[in-house]
PDB file of N, CA and C in Angstrom:
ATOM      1  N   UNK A   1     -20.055 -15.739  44.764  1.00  0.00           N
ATOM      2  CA  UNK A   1     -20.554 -14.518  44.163  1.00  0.00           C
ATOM      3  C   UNK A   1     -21.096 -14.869  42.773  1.00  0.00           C
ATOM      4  N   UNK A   2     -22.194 -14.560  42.780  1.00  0.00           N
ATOM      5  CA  UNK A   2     -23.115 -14.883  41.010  1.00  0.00           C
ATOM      6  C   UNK A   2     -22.434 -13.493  40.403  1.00  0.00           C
ATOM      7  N   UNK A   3     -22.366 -14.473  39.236  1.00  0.00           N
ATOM      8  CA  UNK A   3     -21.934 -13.755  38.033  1.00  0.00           C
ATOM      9  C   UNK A   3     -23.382 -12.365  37.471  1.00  0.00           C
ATOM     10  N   UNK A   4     -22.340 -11.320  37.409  1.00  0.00           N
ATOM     11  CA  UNK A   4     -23.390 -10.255  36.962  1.00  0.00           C
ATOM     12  C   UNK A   4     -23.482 -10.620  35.451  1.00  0.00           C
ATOM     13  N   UNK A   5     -24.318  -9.986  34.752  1.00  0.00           N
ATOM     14  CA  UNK A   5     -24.621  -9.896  33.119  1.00  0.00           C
ATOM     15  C   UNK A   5     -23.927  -8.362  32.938  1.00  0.00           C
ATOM     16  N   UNK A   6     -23.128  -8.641  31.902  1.00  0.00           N
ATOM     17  CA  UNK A   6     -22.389  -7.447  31.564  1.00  0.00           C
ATOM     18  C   UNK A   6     -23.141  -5.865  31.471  1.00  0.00           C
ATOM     19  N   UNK A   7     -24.428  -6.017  30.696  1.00  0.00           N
ATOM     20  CA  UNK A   7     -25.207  -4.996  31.262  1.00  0.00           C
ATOM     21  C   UNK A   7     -25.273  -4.288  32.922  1.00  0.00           C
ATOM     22  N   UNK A   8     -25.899  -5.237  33.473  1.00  0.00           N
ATOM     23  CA  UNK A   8     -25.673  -4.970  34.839  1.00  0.00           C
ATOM     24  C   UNK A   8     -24.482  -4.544  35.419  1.00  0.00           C
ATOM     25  N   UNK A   9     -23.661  -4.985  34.795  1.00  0.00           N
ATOM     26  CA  UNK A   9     -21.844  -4.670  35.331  1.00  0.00           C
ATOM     27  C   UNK A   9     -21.669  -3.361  35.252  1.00  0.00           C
ATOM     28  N   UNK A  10     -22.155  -2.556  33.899  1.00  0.00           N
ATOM     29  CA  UNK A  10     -21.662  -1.781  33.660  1.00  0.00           C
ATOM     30  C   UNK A  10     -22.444  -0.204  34.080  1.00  0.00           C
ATOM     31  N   UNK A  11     -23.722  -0.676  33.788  1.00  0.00           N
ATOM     32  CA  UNK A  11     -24.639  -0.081  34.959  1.00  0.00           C
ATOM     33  C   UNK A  11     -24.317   0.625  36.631  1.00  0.00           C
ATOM     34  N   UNK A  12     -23.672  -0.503  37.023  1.00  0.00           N
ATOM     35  CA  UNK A  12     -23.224  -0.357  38.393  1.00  0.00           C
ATOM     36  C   UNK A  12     -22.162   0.168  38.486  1.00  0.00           C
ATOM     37  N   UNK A  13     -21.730   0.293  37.419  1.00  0.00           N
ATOM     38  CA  UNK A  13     -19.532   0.926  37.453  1.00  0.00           C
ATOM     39  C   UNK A  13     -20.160   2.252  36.697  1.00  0.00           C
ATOM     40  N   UNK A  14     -21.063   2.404  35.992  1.00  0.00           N
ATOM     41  CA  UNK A  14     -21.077   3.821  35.446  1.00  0.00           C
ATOM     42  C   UNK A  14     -22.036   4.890  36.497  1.00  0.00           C
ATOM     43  N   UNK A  15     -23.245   3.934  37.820  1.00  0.00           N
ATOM     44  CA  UNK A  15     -23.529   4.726  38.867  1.00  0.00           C
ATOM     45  C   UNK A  15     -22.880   5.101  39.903  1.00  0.00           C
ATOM     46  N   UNK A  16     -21.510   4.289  39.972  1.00  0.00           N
ATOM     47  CA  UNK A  16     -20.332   4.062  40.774  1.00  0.00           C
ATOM     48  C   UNK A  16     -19.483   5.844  40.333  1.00  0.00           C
ATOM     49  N   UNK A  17     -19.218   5.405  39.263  1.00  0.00           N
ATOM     50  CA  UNK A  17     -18.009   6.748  38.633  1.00  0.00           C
ATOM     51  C   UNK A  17     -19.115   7.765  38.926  1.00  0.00           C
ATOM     52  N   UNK A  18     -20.884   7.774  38.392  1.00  0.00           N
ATOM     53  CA  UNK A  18     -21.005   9.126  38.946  1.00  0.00           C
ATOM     54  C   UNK A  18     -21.261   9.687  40.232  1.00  0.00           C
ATOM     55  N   UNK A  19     -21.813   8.508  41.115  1.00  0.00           N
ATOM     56  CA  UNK A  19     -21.162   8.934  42.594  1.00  0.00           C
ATOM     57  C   UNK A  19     -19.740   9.803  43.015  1.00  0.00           C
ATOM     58  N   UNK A  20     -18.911   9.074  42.601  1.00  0.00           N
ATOM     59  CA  UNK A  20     -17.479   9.444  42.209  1.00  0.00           C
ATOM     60  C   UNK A  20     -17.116  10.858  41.951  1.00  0.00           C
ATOM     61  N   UNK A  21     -17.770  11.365  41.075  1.00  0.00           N
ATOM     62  CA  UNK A  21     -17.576  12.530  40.039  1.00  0.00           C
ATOM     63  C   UNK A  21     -18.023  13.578  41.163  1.00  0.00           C
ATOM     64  N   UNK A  22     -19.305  13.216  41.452  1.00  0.00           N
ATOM     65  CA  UNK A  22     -20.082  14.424  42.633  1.00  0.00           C
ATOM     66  C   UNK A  22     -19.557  14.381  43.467  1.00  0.00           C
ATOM     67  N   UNK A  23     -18.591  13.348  44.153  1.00  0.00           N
ATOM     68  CA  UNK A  23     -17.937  13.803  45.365  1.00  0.00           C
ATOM     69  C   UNK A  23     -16.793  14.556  45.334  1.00  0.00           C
ATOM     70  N   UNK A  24     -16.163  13.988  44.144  1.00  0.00           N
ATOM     71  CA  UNK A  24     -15.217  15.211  43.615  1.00  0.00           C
ATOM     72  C   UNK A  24     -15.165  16.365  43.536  1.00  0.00           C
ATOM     73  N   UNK A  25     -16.405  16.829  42.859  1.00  0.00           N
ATOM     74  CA  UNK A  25     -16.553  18.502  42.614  1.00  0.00           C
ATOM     75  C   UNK A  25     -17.448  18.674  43.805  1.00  0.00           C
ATOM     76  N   UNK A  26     -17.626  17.969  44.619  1.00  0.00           N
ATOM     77  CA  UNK A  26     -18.003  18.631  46.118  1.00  0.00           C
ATOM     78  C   UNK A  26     -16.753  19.031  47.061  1.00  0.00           C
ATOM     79  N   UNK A  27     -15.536  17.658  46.682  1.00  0.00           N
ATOM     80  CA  UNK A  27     -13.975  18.251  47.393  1.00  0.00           C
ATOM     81  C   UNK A  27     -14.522  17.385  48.519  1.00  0.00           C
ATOM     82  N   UNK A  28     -15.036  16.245  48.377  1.00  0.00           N
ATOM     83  CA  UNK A  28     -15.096  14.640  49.303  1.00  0.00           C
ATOM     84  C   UNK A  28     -14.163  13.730  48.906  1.00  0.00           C
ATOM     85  N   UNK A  29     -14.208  13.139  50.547  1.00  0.00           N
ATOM     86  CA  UNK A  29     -13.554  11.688  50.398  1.00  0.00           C
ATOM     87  C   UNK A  29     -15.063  10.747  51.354  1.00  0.00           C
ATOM     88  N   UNK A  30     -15.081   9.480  50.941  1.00  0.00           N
ATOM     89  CA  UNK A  30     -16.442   8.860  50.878  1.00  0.00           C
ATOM     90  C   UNK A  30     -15.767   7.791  51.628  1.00  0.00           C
ATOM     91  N   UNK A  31     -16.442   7.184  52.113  1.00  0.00           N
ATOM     92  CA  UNK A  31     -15.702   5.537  52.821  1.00  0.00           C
ATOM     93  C   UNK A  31     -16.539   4.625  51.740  1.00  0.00           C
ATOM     94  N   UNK A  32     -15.729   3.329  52.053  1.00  0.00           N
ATOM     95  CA  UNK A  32     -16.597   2.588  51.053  1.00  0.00           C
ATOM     96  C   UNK A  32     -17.765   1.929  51.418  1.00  0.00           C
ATOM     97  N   UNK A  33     -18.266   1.783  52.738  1.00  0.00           N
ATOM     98  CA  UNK A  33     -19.524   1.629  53.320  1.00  0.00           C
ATOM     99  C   UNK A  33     -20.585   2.719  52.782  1.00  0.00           C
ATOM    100  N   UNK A  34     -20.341   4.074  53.184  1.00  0.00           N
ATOM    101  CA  UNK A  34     -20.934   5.300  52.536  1.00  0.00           C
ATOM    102  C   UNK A  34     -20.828   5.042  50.901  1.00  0.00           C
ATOM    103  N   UNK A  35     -19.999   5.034  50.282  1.00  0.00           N
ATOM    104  CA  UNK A  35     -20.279   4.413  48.386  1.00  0.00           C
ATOM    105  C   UNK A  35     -21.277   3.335  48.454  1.00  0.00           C
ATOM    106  N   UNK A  36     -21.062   2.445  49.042  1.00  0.00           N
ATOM    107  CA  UNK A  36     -21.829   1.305  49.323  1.00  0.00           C
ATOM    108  C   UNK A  36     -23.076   1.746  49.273  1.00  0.00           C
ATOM    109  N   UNK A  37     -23.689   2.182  50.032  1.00  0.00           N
ATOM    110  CA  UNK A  37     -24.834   2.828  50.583  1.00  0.00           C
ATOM    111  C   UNK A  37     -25.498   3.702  49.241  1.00  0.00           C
ATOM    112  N   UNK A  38     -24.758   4.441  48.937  1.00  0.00           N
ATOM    113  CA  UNK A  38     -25.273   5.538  48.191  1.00  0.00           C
ATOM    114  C   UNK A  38     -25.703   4.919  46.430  1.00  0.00           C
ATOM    115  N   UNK A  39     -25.358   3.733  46.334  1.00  0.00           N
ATOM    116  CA  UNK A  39     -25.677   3.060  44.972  1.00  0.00           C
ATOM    117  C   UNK A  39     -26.803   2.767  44.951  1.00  0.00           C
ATOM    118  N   UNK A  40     -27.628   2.785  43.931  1.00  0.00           N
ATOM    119  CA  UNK A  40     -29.097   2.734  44.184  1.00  0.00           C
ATOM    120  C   UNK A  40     -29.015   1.039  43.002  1.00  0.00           C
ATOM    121  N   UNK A  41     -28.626   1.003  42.443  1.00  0.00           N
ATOM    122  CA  UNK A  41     -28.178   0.232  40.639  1.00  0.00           C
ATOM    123  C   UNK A  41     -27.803  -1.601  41.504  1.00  0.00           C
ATOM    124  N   UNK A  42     -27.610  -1.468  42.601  1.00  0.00           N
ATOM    125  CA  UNK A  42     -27.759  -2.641  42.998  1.00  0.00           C
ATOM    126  C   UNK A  42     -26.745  -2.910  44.603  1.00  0.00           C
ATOM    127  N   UNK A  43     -27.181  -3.899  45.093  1.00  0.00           N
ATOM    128  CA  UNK A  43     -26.268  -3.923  46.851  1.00  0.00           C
ATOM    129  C   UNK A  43     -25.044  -4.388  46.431  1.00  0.00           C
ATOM    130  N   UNK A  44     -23.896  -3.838  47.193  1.00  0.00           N
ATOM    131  CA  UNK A  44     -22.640  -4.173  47.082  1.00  0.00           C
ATOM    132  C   UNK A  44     -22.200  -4.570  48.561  1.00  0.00           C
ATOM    133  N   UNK A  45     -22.015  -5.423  49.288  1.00  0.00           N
ATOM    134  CA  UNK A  45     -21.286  -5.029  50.359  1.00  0.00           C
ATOM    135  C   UNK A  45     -19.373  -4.450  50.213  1.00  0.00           C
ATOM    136  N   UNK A  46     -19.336  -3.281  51.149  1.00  0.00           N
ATOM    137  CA  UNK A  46     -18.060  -2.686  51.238  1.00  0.00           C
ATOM    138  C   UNK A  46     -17.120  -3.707  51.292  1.00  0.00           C
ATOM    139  N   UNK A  47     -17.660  -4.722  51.441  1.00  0.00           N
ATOM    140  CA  UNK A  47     -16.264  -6.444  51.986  1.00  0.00           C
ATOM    141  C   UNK A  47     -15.936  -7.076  50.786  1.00  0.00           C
ATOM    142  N   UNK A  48     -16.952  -6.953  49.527  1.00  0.00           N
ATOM    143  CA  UNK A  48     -16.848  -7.524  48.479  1.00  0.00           C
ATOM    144  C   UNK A  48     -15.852  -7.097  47.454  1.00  0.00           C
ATOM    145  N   UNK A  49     -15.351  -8.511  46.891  1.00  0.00           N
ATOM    146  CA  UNK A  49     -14.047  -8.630  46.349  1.00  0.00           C
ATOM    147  C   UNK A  49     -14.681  -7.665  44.847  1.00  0.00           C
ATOM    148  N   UNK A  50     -16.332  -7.423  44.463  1.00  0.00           N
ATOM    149  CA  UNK A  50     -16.731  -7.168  43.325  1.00  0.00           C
ATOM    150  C   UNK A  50     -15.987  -5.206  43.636  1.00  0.00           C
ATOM    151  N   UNK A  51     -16.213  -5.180  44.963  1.00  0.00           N
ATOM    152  CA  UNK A  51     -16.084  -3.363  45.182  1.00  0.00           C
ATOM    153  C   UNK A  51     -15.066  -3.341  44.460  1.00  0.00           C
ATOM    154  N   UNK A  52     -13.671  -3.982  44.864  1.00  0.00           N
ATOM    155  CA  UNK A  52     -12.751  -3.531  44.385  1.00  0.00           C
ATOM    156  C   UNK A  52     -12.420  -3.903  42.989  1.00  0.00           C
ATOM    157  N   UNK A  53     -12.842  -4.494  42.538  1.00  0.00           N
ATOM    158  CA  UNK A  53     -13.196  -4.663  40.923  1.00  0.00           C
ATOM    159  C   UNK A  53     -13.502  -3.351  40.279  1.00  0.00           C
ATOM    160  N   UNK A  54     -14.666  -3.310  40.531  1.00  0.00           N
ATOM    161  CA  UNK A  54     -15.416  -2.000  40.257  1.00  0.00           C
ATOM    162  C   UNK A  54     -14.278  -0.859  40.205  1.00  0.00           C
ATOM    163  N   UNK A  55     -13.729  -0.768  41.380  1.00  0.00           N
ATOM    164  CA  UNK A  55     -13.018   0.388  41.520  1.00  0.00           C
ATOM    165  C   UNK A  55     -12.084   0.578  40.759  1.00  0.00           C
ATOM    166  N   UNK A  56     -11.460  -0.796  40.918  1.00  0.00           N
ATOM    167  CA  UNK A  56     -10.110  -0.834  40.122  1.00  0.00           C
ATOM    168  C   UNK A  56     -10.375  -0.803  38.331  1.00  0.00           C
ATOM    169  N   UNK A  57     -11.085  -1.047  37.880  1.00  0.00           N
ATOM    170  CA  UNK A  57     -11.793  -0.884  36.630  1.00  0.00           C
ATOM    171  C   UNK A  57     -11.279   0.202  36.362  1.00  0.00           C
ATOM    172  N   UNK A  58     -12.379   1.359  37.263  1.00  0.00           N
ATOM    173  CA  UNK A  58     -12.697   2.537  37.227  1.00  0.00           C
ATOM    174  C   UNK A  58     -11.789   3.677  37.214  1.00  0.00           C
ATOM    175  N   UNK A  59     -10.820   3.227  37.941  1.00  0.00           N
ATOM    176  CA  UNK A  59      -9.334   4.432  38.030  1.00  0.00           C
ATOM    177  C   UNK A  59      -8.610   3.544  36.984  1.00  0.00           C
ATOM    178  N   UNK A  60      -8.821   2.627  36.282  1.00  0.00           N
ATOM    179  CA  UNK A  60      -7.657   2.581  35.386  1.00  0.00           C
ATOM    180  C   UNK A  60      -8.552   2.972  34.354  1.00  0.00           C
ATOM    181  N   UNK A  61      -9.928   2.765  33.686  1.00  0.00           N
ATOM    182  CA  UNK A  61     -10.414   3.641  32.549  1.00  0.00           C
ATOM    183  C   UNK A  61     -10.065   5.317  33.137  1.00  0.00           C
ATOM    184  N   UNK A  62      -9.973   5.834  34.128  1.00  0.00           N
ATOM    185  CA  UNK A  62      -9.388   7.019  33.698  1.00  0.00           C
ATOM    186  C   UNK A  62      -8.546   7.075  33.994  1.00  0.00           C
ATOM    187  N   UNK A  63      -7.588   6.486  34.364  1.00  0.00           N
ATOM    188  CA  UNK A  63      -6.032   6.997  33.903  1.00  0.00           C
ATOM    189  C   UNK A  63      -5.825   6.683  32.599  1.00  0.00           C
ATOM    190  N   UNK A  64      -6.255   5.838  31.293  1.00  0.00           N
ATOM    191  CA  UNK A  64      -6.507   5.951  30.317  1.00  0.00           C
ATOM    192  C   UNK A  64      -6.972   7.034  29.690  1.00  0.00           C
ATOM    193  N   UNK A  65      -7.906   7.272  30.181  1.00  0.00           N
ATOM    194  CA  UNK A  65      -8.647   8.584  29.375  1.00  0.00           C
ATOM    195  C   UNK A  65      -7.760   9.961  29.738  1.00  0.00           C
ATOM    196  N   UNK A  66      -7.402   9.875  30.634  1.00  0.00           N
ATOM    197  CA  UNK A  66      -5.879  10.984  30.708  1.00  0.00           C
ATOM    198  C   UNK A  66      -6.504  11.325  31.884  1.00  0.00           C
ATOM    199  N   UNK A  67      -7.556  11.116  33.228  1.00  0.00           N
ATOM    200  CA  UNK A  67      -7.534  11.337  34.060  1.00  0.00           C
ATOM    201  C   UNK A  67      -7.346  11.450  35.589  1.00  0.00           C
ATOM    202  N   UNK A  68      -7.073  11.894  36.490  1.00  0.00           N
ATOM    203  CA  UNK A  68      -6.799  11.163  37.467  1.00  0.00           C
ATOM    204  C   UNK A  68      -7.930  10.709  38.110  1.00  0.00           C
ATOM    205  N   UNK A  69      -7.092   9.360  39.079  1.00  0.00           N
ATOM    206  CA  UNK A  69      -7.919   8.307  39.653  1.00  0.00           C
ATOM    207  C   UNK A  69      -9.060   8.769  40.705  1.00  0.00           C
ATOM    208  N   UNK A  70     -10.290   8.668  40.186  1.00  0.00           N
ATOM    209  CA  UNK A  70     -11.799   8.744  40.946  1.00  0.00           C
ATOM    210  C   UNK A  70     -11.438   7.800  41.942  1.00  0.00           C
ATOM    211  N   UNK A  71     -10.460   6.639  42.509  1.00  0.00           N
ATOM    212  CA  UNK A  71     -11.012   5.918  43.631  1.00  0.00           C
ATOM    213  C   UNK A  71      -9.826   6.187  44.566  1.00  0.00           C
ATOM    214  N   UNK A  72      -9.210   7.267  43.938  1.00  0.00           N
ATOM    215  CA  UNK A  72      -8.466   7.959  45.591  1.00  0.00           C
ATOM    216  C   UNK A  72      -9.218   8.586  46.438  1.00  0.00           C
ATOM    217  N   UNK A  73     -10.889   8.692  46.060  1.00  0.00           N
ATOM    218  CA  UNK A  73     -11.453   9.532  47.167  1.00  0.00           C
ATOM    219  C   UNK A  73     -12.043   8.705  47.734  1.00  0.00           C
ATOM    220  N   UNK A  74     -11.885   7.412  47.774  1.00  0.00           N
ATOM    221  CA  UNK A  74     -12.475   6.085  48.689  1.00  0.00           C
ATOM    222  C   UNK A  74     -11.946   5.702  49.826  1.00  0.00           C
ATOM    223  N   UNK A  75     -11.746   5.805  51.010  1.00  0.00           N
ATOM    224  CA  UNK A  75     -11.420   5.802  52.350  1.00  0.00           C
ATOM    225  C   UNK A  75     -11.674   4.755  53.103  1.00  0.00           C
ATOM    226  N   UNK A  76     -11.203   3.925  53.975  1.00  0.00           N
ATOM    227  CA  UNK A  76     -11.242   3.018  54.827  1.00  0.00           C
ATOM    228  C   UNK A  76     -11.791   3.912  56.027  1.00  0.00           C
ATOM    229  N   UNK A  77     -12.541   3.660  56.602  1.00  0.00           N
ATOM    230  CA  UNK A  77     -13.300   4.782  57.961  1.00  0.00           C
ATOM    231  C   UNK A  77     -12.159   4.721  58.949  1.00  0.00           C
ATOM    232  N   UNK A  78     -11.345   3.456  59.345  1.00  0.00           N
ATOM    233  CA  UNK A  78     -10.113   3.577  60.246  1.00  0.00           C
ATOM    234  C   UNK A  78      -8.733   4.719  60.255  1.00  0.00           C
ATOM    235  N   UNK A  79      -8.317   4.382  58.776  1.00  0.00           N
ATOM    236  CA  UNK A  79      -7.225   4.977  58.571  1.00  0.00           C
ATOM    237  C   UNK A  79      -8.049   6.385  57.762  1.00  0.00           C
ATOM    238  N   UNK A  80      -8.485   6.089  57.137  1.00  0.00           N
ATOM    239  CA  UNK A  80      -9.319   7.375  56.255  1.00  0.00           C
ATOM    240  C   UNK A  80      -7.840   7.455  54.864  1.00  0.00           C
ATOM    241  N   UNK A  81      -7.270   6.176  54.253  1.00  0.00           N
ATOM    242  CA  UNK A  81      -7.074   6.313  53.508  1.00  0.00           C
ATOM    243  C   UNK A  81      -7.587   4.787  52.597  1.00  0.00           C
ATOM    244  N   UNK A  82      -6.982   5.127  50.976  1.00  0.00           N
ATOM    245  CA  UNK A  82      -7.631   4.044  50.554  1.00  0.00           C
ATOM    246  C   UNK A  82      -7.065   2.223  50.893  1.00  0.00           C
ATOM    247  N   UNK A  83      -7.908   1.273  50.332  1.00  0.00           N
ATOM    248  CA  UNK A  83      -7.323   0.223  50.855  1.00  0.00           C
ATOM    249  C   UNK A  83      -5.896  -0.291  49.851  1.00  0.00           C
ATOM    250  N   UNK A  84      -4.927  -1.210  50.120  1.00  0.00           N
ATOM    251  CA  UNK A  84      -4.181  -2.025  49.776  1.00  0.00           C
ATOM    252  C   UNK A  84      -4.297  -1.790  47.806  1.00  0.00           C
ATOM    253  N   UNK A  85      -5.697  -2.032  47.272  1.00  0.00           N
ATOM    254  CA  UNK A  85      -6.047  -2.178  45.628  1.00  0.00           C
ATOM    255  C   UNK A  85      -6.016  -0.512  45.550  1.00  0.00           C
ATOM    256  N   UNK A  86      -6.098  -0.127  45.450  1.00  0.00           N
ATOM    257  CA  UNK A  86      -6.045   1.561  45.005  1.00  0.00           C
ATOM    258  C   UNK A  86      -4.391   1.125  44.894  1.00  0.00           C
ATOM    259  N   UNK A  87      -3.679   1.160  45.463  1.00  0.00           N
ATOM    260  CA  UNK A  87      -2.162   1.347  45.239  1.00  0.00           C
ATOM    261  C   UNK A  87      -1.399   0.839  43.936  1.00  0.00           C
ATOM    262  N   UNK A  88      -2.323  -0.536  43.447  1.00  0.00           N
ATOM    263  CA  UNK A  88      -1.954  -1.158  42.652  1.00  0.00           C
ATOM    264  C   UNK A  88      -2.672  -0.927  41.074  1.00  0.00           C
ATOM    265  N   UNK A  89      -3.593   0.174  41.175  1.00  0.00           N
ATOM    266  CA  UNK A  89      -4.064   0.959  40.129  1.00  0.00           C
ATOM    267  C   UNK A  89      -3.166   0.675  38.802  1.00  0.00           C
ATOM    268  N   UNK A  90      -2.270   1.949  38.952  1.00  0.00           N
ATOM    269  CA  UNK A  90      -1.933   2.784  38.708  1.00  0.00           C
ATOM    270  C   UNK A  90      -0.261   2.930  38.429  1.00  0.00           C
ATOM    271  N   UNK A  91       0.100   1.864  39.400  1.00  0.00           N
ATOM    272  CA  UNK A  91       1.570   2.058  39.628  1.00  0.00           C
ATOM    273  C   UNK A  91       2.068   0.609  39.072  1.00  0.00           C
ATOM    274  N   UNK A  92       2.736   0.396  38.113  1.00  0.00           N
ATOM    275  CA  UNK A  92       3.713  -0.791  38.372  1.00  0.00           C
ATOM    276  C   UNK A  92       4.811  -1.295  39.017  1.00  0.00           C
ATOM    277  N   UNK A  93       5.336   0.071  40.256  1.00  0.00           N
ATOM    278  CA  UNK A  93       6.426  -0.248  40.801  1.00  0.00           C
ATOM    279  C   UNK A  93       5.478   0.231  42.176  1.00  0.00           C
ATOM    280  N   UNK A  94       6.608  -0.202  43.197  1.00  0.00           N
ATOM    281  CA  UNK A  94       6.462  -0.447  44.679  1.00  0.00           C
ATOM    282  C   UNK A  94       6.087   0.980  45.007  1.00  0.00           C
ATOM    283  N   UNK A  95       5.720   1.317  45.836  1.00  0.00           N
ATOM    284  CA  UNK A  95       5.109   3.189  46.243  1.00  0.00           C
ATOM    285  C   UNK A  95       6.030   3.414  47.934  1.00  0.00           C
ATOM    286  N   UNK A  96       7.174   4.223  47.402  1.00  0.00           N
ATOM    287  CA  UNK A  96       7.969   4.510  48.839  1.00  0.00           C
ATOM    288  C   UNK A  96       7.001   5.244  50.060  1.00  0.00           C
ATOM    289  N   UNK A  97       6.020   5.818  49.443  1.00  0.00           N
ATOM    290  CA  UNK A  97       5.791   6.638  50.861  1.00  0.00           C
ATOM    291  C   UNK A  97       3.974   7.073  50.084  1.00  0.00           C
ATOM    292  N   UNK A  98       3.107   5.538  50.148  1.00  0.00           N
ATOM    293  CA  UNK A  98       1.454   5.294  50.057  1.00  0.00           C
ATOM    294  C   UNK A  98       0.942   7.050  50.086  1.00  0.00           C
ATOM    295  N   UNK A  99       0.912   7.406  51.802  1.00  0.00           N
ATOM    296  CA  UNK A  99       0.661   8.206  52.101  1.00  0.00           C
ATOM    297  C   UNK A  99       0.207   9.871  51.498  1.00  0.00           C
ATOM    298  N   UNK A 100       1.507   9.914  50.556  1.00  0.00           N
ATOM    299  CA  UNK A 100       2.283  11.198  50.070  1.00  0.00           C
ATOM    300  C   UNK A 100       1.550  10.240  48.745  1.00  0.00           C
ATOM    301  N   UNK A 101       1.693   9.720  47.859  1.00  0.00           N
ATOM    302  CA  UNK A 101       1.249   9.323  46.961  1.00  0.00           C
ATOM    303  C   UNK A 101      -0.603   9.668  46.637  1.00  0.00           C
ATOM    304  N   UNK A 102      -1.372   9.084  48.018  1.00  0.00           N
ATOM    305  CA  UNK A 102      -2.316   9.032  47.809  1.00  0.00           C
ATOM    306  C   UNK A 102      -2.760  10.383  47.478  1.00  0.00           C
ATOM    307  N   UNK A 103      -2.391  11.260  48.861  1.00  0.00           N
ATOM    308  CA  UNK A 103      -2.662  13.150  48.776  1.00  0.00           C
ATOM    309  C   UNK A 103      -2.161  13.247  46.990  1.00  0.00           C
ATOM    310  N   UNK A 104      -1.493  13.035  46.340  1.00  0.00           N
ATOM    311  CA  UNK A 104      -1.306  13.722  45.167  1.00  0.00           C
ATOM    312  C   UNK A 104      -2.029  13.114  44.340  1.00  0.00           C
ATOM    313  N   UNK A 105      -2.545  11.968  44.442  1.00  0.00           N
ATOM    314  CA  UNK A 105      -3.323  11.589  43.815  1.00  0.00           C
ATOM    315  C   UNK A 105      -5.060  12.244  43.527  1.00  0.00           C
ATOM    316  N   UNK A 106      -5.769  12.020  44.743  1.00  0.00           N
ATOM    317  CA  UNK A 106      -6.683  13.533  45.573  1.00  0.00           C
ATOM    318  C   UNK A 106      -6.517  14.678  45.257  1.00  0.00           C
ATOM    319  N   UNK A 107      -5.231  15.215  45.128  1.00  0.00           N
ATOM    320  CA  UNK A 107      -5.215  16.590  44.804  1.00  0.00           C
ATOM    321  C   UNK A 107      -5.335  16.294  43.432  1.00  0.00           C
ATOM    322  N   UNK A 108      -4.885  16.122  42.681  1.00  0.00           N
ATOM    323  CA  UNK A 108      -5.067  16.014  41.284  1.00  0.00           C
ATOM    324  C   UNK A 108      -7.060  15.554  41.012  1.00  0.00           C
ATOM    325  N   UNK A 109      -7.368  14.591  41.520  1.00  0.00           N
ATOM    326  CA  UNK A 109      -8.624  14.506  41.334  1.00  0.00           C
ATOM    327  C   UNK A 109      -9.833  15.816  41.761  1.00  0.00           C
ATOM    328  N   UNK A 110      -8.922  16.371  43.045  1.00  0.00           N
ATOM    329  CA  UNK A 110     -10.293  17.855  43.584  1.00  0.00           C
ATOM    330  C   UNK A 110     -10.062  18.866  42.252  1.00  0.00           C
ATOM    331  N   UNK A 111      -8.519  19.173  41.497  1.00  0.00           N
ATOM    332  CA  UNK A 111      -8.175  19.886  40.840  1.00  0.00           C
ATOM    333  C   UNK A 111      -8.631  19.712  39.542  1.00  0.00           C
ATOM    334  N   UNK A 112      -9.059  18.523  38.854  1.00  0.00           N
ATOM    335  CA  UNK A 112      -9.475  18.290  37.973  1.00  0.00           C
ATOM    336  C   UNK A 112     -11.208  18.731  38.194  1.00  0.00           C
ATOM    337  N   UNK A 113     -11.435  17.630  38.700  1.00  0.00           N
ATOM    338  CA  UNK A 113     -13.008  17.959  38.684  1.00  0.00           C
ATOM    339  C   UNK A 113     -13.149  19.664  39.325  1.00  0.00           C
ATOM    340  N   UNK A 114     -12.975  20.356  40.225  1.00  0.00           N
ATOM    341  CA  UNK A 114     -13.412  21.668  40.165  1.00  0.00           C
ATOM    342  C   UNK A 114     -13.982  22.390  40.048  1.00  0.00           C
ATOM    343  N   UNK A 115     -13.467  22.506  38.666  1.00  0.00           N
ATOM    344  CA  UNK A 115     -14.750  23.332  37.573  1.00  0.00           C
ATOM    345  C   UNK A 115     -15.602  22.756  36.530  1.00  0.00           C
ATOM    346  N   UNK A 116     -15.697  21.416  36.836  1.00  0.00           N
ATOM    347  CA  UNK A 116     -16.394  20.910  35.887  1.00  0.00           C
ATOM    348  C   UNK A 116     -18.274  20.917  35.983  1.00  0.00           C
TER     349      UNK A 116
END
């Protein structure tokens, strides 16, 4: 994988979050093939170790910023939840029950964005 130029990096993580944002206040969950797809700022394949970079970036600048995580609405098309790296966001301890975690995670993200 070639190294992006930080410009470019950030480009792609800030067309990323606003993908993100609109699916939110639409009350979506997106697969990451469909994110994939919908980036215009440059090709990602859904397989690439850069996606989850990106992502993981992305839900920890907002759980910083005091918000909840934009990449709980990212979906595996199989299970229709997120992959393995979403879990490790966010949490420094082990997650008893992913599942129940993720939904509150989602809910907090449809509830936030909303009314924005």
């Amino acid at each position: 994988m070639a190294k992006l130029a930080a410009a470019k990096w950030s480009a792609i993580k800030a067309e990323m979050r606003e993908v993100l944002v609109e699916m939110a206040r639409r009350g979506q969950i997106v697969t990451y093939s469909e994110l994939c797809a919908l980036l215009k700022t440059a090709y990602i394949h859904y397989h690439s170790p850069m996606l989850v970079k990106l992502l993981t970036e992305i839900g920890t600048a907002e759980a910083a910023a005091g918000r909840p995580m934009l990449p709980a609405l990212v979906v595996a098309k199989g299970s229709r939840m997120p992959g393995p790296g979403f879990f490790k966001i966010d949490s420094g301890e082990e997650i008893a029950d992913p599942q129940a975690y993720w939904q509150e995670q989602l809910d907090k993200v449809f509830e936030y964005w909303n009314g924005r």
